[in-house]
N, C-alpha and C. Protein backbone atom coordinates (compact mmCIF):
# COMPACT_ATOMS: atom_id res chain seq x y z
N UNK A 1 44.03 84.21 97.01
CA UNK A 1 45.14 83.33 96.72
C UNK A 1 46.16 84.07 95.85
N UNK A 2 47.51 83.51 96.29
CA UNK A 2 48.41 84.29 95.45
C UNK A 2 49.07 83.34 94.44
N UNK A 3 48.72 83.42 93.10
CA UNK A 3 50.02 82.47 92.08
C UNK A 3 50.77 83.01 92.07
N UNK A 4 52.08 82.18 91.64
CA UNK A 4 53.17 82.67 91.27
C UNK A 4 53.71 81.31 89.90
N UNK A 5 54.13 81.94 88.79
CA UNK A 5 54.49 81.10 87.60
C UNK A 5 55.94 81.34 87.35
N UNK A 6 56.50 80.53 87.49
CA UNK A 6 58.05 80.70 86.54
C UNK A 6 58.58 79.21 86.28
N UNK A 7 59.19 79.28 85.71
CA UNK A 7 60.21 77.83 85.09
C UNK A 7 61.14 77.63 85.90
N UNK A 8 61.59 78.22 86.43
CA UNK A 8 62.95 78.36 87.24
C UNK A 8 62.73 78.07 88.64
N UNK A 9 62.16 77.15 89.53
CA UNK A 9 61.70 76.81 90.56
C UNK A 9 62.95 77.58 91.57
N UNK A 10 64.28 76.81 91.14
CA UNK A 10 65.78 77.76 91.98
C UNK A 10 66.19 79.05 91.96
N UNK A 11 65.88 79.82 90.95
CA UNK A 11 66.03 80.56 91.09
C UNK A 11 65.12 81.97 91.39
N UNK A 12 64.24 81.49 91.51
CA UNK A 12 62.70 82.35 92.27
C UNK A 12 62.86 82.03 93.69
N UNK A 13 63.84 80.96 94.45
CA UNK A 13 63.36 80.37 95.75
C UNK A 13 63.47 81.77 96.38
N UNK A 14 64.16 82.53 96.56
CA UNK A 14 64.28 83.49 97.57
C UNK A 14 62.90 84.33 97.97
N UNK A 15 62.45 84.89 96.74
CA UNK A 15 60.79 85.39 96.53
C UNK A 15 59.82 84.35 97.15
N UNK A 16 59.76 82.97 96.36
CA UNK A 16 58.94 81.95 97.08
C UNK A 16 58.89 81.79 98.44
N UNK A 17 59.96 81.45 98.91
CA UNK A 17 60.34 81.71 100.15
C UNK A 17 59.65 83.15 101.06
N UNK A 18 59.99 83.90 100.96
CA UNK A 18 59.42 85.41 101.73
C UNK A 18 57.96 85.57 101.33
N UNK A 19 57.16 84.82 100.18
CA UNK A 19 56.09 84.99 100.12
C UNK A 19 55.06 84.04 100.57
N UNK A 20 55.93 83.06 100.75
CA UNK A 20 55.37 81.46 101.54
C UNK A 20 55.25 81.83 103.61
N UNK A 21 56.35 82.52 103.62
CA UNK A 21 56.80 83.04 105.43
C UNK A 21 55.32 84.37 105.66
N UNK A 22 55.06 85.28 104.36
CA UNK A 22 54.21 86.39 104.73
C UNK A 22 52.43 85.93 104.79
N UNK A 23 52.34 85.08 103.91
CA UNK A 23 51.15 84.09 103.44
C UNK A 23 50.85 83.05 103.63
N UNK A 24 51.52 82.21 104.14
CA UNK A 24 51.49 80.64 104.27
C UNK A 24 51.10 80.14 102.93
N UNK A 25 50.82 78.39 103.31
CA UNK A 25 50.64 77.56 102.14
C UNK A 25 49.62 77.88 101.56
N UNK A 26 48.01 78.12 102.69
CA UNK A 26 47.14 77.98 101.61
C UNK A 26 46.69 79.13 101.07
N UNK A 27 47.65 80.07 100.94
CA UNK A 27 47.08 81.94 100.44
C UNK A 27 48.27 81.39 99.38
N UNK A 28 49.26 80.83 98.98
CA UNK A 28 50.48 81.08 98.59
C UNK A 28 50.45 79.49 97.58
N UNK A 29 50.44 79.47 96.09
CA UNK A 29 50.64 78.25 95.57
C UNK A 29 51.50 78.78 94.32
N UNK A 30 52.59 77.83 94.11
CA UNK A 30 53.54 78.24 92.84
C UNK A 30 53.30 77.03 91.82
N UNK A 31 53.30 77.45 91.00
CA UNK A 31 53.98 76.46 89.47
C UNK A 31 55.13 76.49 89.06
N UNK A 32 55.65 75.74 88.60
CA UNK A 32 56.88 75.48 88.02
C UNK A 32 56.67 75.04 86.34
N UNK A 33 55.38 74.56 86.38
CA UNK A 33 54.68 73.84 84.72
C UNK A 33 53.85 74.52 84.40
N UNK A 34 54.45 75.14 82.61
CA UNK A 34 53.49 76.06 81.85
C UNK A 34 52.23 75.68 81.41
N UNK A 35 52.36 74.07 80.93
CA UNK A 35 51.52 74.25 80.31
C UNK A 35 50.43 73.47 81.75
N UNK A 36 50.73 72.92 82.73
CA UNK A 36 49.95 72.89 83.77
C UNK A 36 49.27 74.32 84.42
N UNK A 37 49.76 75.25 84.26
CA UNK A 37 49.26 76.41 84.64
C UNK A 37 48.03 76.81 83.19
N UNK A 38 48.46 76.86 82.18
CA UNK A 38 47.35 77.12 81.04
C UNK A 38 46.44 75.97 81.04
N UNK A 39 46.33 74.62 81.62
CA UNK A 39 45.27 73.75 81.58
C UNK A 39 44.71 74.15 82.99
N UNK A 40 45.10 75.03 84.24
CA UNK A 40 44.36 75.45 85.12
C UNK A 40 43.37 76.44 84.87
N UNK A 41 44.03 77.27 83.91
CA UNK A 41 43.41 78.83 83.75
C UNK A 41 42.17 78.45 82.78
N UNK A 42 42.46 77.43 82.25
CA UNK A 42 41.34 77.08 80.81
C UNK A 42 40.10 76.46 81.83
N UNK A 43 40.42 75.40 82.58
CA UNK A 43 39.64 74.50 83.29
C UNK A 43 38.53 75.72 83.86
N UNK A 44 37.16 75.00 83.52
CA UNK A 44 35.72 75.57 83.99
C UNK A 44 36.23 75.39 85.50
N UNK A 45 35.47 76.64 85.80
CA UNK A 45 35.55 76.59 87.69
C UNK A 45 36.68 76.58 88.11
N UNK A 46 38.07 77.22 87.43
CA UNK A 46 38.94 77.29 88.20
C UNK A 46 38.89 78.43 89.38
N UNK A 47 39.44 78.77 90.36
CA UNK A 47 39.03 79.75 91.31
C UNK A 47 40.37 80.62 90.66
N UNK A 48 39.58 82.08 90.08
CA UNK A 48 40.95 82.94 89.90
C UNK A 48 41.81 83.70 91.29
N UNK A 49 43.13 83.73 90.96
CA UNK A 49 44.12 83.99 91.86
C UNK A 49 43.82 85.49 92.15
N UNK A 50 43.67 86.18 93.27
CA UNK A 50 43.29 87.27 93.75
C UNK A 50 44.92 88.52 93.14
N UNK A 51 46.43 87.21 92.94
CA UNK A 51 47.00 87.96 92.69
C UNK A 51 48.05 86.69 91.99
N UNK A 52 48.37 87.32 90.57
CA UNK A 52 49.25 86.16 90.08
C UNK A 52 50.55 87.07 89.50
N UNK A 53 51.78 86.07 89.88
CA UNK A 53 52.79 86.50 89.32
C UNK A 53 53.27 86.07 88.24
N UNK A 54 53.57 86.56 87.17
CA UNK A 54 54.19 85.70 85.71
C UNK A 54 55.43 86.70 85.54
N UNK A 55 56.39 85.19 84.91
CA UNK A 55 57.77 85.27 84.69
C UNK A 55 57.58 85.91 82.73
N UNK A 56 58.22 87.05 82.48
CA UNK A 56 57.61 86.97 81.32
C UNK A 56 58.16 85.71 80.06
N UNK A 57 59.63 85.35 80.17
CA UNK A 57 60.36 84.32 79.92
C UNK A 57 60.06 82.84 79.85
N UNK A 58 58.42 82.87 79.87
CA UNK A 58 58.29 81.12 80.24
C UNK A 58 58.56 80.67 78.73
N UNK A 59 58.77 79.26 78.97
CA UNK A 59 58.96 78.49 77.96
C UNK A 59 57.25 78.43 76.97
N UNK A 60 57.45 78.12 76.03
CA UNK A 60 56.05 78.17 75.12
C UNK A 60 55.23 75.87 75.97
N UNK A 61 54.23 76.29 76.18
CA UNK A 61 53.55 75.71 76.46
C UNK A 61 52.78 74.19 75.54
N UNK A 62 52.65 73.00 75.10
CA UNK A 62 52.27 72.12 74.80
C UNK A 62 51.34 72.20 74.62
N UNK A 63 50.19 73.35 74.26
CA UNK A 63 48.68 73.50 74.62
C UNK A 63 48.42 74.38 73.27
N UNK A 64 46.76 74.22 73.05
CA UNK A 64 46.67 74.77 71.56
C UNK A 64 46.44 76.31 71.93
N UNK A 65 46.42 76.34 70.69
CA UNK A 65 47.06 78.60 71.11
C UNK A 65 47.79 79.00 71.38
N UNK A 66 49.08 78.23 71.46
CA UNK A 66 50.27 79.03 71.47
C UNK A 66 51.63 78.49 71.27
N UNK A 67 52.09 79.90 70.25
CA UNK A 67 53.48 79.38 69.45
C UNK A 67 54.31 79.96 70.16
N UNK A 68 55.33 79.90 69.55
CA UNK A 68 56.80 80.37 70.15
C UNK A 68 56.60 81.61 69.32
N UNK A 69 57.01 82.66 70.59
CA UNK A 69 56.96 83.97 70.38
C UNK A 69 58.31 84.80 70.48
N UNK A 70 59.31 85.23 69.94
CA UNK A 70 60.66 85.51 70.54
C UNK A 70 61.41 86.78 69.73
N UNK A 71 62.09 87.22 70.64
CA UNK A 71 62.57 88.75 69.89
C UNK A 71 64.24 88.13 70.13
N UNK A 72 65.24 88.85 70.03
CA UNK A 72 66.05 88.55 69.81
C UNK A 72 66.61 88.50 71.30
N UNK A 73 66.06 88.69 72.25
CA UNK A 73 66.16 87.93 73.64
C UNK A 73 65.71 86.84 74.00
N UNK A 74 64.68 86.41 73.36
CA UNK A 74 64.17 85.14 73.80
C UNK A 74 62.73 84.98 73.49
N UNK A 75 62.58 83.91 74.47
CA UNK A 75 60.66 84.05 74.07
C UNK A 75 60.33 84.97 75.21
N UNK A 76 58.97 84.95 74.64
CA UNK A 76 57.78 85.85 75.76
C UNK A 76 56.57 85.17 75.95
N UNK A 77 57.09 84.09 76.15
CA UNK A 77 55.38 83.33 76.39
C UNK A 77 54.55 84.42 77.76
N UNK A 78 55.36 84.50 78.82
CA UNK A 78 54.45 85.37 79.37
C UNK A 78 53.37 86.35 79.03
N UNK A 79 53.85 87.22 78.30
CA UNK A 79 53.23 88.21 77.44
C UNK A 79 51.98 87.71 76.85
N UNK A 80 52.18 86.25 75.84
CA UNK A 80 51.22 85.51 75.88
C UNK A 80 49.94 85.25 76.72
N UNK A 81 50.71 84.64 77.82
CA UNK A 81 49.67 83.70 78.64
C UNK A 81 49.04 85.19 79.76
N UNK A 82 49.78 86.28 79.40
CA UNK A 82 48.92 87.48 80.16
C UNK A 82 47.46 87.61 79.20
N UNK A 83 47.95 87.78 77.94
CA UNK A 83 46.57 88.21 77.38
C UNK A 83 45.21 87.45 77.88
N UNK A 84 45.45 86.37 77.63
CA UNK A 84 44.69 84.80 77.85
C UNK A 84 44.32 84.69 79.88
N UNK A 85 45.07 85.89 80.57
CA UNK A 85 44.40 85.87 81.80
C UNK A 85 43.81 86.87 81.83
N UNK A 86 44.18 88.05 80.98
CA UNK A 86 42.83 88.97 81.19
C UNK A 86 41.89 88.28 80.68
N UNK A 87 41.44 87.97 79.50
CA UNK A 87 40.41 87.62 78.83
C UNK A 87 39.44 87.04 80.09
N UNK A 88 40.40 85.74 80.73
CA UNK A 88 39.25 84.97 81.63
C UNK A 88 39.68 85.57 83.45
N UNK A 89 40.28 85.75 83.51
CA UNK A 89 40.10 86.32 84.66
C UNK A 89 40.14 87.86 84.71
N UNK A 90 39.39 88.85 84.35
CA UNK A 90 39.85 90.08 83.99
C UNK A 90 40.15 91.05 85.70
N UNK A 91 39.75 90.42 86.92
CA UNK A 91 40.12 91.09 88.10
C UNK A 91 41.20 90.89 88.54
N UNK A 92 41.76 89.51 88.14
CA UNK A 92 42.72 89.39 88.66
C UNK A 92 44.19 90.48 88.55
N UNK A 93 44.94 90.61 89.80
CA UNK A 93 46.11 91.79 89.79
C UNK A 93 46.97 90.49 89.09
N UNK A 94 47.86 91.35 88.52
CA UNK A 94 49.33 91.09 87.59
C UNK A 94 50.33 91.83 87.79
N UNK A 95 51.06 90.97 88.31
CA UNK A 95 52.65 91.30 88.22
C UNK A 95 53.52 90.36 87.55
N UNK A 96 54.23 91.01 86.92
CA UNK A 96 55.14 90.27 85.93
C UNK A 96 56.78 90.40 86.79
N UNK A 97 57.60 89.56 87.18
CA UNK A 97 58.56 89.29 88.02
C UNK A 97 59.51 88.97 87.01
N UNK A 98 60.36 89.62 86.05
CA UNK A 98 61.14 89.01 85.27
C UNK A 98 62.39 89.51 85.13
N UNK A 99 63.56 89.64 84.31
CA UNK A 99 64.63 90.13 84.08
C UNK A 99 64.64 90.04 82.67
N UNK A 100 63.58 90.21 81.86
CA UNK A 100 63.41 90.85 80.55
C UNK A 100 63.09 92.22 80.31
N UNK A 101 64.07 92.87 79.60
CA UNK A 101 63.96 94.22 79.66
C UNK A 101 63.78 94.86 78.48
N UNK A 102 62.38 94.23 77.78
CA UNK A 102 62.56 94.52 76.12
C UNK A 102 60.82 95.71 76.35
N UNK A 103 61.72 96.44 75.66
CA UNK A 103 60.64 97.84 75.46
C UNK A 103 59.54 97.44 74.37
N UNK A 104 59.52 96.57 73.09
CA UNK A 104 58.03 95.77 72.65
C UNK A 104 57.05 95.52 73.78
N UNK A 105 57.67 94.47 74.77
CA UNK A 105 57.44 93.15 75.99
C UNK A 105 56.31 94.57 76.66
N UNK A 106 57.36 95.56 77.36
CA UNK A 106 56.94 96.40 78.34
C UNK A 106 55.72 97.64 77.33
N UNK A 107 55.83 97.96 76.44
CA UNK A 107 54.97 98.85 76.09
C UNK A 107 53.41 97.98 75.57
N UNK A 108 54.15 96.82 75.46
CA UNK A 108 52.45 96.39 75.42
C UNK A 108 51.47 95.79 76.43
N UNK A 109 51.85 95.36 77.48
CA UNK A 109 51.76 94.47 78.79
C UNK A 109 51.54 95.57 80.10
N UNK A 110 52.58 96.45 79.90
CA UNK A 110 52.43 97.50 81.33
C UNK A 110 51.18 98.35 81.11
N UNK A 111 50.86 99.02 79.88
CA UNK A 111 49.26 99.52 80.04
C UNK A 111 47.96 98.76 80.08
N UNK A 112 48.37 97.44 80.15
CA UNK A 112 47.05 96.47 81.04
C UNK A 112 46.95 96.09 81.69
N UNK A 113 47.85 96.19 82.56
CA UNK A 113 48.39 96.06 83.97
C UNK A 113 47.29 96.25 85.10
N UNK A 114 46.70 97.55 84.74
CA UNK A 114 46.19 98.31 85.48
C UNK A 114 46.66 98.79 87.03
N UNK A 115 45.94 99.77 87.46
CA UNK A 115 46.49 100.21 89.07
C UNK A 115 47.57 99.95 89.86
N UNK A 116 46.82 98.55 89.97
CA UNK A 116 47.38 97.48 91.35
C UNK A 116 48.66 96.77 90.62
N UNK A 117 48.46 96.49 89.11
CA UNK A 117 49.55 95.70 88.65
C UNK A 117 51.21 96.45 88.61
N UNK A 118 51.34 95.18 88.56
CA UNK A 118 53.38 95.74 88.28
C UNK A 118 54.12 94.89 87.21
N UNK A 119 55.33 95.75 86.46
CA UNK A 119 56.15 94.78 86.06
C UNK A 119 57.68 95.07 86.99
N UNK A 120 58.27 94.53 87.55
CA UNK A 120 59.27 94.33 88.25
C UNK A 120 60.30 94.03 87.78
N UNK A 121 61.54 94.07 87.87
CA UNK A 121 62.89 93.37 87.47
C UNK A 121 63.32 92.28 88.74
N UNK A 122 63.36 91.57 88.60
CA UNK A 122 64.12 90.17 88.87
C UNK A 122 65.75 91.04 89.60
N UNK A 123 66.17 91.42 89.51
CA UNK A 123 67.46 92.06 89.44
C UNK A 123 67.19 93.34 90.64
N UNK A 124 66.03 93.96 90.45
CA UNK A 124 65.98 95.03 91.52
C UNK A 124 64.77 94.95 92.42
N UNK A 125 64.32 93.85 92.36
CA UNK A 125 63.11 93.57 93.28
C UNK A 125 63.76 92.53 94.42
N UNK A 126 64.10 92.86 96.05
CA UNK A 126 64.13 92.13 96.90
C UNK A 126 63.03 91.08 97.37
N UNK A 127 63.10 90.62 98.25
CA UNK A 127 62.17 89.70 98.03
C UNK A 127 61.18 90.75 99.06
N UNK A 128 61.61 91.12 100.10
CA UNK A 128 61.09 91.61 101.09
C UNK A 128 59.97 93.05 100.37
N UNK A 129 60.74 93.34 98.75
CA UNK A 129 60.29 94.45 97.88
C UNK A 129 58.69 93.83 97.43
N UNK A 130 59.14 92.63 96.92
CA UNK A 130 57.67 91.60 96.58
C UNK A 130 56.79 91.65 97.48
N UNK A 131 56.64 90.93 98.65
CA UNK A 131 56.03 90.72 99.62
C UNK A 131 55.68 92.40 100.00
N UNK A 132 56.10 93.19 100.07
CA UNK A 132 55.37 94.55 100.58
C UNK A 132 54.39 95.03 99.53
N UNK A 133 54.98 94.89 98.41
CA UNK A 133 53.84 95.19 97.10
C UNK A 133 52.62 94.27 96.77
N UNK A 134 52.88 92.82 97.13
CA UNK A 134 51.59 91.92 97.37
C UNK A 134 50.70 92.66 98.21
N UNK A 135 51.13 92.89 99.60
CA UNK A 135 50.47 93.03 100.36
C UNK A 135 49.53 94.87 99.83
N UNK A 136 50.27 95.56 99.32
CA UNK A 136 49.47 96.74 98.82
C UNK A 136 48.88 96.36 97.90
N UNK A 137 48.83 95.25 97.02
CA UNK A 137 48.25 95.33 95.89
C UNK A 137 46.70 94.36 96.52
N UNK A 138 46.81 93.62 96.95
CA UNK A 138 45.68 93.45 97.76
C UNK A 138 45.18 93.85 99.29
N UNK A 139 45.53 95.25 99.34
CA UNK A 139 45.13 95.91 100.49
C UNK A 139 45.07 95.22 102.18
N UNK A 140 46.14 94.47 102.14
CA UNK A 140 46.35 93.98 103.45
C UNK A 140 47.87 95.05 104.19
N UNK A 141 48.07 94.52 105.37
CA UNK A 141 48.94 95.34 105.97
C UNK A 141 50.37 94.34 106.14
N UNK A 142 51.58 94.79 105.79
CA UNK A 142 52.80 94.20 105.46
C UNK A 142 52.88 93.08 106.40
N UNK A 143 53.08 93.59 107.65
CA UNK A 143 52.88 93.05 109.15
C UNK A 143 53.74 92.11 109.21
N UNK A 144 54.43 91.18 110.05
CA UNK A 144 55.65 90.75 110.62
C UNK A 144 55.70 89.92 109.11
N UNK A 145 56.97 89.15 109.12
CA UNK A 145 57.33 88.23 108.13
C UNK A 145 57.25 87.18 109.10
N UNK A 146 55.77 86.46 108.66
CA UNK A 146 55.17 85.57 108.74
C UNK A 146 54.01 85.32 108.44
N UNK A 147 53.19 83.94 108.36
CA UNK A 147 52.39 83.44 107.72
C UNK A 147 51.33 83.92 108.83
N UNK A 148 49.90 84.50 108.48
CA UNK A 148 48.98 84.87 109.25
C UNK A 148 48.03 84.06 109.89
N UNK A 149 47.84 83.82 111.01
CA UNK A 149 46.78 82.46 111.61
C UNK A 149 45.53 82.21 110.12
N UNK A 150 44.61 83.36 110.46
CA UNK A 150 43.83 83.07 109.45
C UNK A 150 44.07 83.35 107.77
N UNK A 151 43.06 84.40 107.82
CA UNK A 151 43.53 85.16 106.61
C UNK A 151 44.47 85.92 106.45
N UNK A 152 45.30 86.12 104.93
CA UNK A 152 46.15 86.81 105.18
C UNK A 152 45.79 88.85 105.35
C-alpha cells in the first residue's frame, strides 16, 4: 500500500492523481487529516504502508506528543511524525514530497531515509517523476499509466 499525507488535498491533486491512474484505489490511499493519520499509525494492528509519502509542512496535530515545531519558515510537523514512523514502522520506505527547503529539516531526516527513501521538492518533482520513483522504490516496473488488474 502506498500513503500519501499532506494538508493540502488541491494542491497535491496532480501527484494524487498520477499515483491513483499507476496504482489504483486499493494500492493507493491519501490523508488529508494529521492528526487522523497519527491515530492510524498509533492504532495496534495498523497494516504499515509498504510506501508513505509525508508533506514535511503538516500542520501540528491534536494528539499527545506533539508540539509546534517551527524555524523561521514554518512548522515541521513532518519531521516530527517521521521520527514516530520509524520507531513503529521501521521498513516502511519514506519520501518526503515538500517545498521546504531548510538545511536543519534536510540534514536531519535525509540520513534516515535510507536507500529506497527520498526527499523531493514539490517544485521539481513531476508527477510522472513520483510515480516512476514509487515504482523503483518498491521494485515494480513503471509500466503504462494505469491502475494494474491485480497487484501493482
Amino acid at each position: 500500500m502506498i500513503l500519501m499525507v499532506d494538508d493540502e488535498p488541491l494542491r497535491v491533486s496532480a501527484w494524487t492523481d498520477a499515483l491513483k491512474r499507476r496504482f489504483g484505489d486499493s494500492f493507493f490511499l491519501f490523508m488529508d487529516d494529521v492528526g487522523a493519520f497519527v491515530r492510524y499509525l498509533r492504532a495496534s494492528g495498523s497494516a504499515a504502508p509498504d510506501l508513505l509519502i509525508l508533506d514535511v509542512g503538516l500542520p501540528t496535530p491534536d494528539e499527545p506528543g506533539y508540539t509546534e515545531r517551527s524555524t523561521e519558515y514554518g512548522t515541521r510537523t513532518g519531521a516530527q511524525i517521521f521520527d514516530e514512523v520509524r520507531a513503529r514502522w521501521p521498513g516502511t520506505t519514506v519520501f518526503f514530497l515538500t517545498n521546504v527547503d531548510d538545511a536543519g529539516v534536510k540534514g536531519r531526516v535525509i540520513p534516515k531515509l535510507g536507500e529506497r527513501g527520498r526527499y523531493l521538492d514539490k517544485y521539481d518533482t513531476a508527477p510522472e517523476k513520483l510515480v516512476a520513483a514509487a515504482c523503483d522504490a518498491l521494485g515494480l516496473p513503471h509500466g503504462p499509466d494505469t491502475a494494474q488488474e491485480e497487484n501493482p
